[in-house]
Protein backbone atom coordinates (compact mmCIF):
# COMPACT_ATOMS: atom_id res chain seq x y z
CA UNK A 1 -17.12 16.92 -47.01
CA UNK A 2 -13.72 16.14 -47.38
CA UNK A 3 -12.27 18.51 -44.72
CA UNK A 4 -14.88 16.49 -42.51
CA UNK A 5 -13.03 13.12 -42.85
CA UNK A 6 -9.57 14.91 -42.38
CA UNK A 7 -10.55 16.08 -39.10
CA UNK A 8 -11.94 12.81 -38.07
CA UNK A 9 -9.15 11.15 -39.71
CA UNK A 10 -6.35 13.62 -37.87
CA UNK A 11 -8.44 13.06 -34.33
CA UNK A 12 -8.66 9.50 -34.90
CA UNK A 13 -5.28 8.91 -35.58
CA UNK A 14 -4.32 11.42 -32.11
CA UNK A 15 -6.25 9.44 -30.36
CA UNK A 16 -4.37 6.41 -31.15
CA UNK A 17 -1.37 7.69 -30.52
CA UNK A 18 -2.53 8.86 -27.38
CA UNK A 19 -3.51 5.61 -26.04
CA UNK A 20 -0.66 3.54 -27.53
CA UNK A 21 1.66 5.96 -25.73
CA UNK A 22 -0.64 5.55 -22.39
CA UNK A 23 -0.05 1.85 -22.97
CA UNK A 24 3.75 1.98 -23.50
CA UNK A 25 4.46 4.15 -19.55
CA UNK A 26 1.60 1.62 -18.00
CA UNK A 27 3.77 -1.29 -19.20
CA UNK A 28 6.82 0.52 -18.13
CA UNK A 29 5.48 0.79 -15.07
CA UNK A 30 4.41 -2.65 -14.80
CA UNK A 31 8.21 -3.56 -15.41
CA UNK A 32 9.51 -1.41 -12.81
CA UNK A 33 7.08 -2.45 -10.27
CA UNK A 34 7.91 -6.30 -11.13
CA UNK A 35 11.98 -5.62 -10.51
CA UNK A 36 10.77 -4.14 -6.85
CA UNK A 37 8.37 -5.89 -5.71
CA UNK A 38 10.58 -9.08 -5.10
CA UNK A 39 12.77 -6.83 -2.69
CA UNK A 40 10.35 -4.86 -0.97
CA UNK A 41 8.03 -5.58 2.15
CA UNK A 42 4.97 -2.56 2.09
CA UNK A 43 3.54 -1.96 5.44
CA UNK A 44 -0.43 -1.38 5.01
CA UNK A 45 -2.74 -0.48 7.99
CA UNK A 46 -6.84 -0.79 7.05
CA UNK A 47 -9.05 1.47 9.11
CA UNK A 48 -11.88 -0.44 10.93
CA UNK A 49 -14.26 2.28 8.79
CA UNK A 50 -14.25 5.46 6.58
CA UNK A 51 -15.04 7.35 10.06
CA UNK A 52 -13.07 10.10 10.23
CA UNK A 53 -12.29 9.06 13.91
CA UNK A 54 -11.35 5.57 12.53
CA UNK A 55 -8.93 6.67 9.46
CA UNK A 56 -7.20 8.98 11.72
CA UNK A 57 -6.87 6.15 14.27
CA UNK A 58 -5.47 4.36 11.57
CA UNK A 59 -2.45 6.64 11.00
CA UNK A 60 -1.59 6.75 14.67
CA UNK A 61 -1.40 2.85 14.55
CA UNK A 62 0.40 3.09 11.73
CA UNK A 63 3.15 5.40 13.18
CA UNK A 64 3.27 3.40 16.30
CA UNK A 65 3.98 0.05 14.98
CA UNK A 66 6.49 1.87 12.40
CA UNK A 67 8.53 3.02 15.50
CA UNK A 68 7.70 0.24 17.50
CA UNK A 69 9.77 -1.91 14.80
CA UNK A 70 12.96 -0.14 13.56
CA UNK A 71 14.66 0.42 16.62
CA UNK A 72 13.51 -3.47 17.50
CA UNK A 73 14.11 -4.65 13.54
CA UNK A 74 17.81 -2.99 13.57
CA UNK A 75 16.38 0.07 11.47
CA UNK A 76 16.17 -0.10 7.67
CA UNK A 77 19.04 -2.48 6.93
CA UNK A 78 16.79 -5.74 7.04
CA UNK A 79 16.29 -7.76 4.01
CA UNK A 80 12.71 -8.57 2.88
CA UNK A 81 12.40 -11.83 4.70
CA UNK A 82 14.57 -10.93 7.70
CA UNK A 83 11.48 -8.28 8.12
CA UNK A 84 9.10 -10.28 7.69
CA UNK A 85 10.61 -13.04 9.83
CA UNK A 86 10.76 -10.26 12.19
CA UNK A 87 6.94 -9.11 11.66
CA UNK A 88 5.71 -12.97 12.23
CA UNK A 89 8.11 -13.34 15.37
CA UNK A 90 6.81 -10.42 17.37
CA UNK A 91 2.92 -10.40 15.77
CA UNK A 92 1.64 -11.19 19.23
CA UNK A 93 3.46 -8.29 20.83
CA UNK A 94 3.07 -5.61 17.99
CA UNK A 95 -0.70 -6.61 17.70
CA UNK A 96 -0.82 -6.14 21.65
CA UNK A 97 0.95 -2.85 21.78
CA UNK A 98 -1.86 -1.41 18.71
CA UNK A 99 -4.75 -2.99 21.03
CA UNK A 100 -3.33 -0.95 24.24
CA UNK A 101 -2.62 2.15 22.34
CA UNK A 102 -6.40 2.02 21.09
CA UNK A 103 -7.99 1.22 24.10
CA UNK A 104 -5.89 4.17 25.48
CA UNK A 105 -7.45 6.49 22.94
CA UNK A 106 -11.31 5.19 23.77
CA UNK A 107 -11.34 2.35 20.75
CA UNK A 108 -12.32 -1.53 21.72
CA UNK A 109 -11.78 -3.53 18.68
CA UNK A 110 -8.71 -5.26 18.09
CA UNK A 111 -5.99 -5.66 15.51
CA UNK A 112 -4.64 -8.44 13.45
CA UNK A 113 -1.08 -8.32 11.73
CA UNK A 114 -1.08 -10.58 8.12
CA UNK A 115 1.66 -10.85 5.68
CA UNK A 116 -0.66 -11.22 2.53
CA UNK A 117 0.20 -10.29 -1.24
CA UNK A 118 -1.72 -6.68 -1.84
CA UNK A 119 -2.35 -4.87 -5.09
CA UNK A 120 -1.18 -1.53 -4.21
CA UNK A 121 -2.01 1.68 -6.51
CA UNK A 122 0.90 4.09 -7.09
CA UNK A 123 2.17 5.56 -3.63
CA UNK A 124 5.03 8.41 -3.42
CA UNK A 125 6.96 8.19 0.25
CA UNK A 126 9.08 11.24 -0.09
CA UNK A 127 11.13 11.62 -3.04
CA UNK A 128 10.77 7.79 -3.75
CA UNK A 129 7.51 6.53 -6.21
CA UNK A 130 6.29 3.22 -6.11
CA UNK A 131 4.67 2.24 -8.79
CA UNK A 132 1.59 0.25 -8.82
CA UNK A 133 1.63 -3.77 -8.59
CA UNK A 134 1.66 -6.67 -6.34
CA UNK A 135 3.78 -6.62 -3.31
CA UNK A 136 4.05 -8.65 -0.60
CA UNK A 137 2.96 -6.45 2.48
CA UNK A 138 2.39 -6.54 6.42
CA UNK A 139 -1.03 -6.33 6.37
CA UNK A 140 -2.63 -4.62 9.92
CA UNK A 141 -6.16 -4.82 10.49
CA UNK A 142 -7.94 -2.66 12.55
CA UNK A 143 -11.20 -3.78 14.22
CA UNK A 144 -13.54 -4.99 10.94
CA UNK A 145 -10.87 -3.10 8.40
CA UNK A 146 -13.99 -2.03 6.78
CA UNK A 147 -12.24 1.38 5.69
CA UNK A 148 -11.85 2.54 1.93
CA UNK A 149 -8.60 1.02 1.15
CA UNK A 150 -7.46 -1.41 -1.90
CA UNK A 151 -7.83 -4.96 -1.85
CA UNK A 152 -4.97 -7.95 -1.48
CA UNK A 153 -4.64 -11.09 -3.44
């Protein structure tokens, strides 16, 4: 009977310190997330569906208007708000240039460029990991953006 309430005891206790531990890199990477977030601009493109024809759509857009802008933008050396000031000067033209790359490709909905504060989950570009949190992000919808993404505040 004893040796019972040891081994519930001993997994009890694991457990605990599993979950405390769990807590402890979740806040961590709460913390990091809130020291980057105030310096970075994420670029998020929403499908119109979960079609495969739609999501793949969706990452043609997406490398369009991401070479559409750096040249334009002066590359990577913008500041947050000179890119978005950049994003909200030429939203007509980038949303235009999406539309007549997807009617090209057989698509007639349009697209509609936000900047809107997104909950984004974890995302590794390369050898650089953002962490899940709130970011401030251009926003690109295609069509209905009905695909599975993750929602913005």
């Amino acid at each position: 009977m004893k040796k019972k309430w040891y081994i519930c005891l001993s997994m009890t206790l694991a457990l605990m310190v599993f979950l405390t531990a769990m807590n402890g890199l979740r806040r961590k990477e709460e913390a990091l997330a809130s020291r980057i977030a105030p310096k970075v601009l994420r670029f998020h493109v929403l499908a119109n569906s979960d079609s495969p024809e739609d999501q793949a759509l969706k990452l043609e857009v997406k490398d369009l208007l991401l070479d559409t802008t750096r040249p334009e933008a002066g590359g990577t050396g913008l500041t947050k708000d000179q890119a978005a000031s950049y994003i909200l000067e030429h939203k007509a033209f980038l949303e235009q240039t999406a539309e007549a790359y997807m009617e090209s490709r057989g698509f007639s909905y349009g697209a509609d460029i936000r900047l809107e504060r997104c909950l984004f989950p974890e995302k590794t570009y390369g050898d650089m990991t953002f962490p899940a949190g709130t970011y401030d992000a251009v926003r690109v919808l295609l069509g209905e953006g009905k695909g599975k993404n993750f929602w913005c505040v």
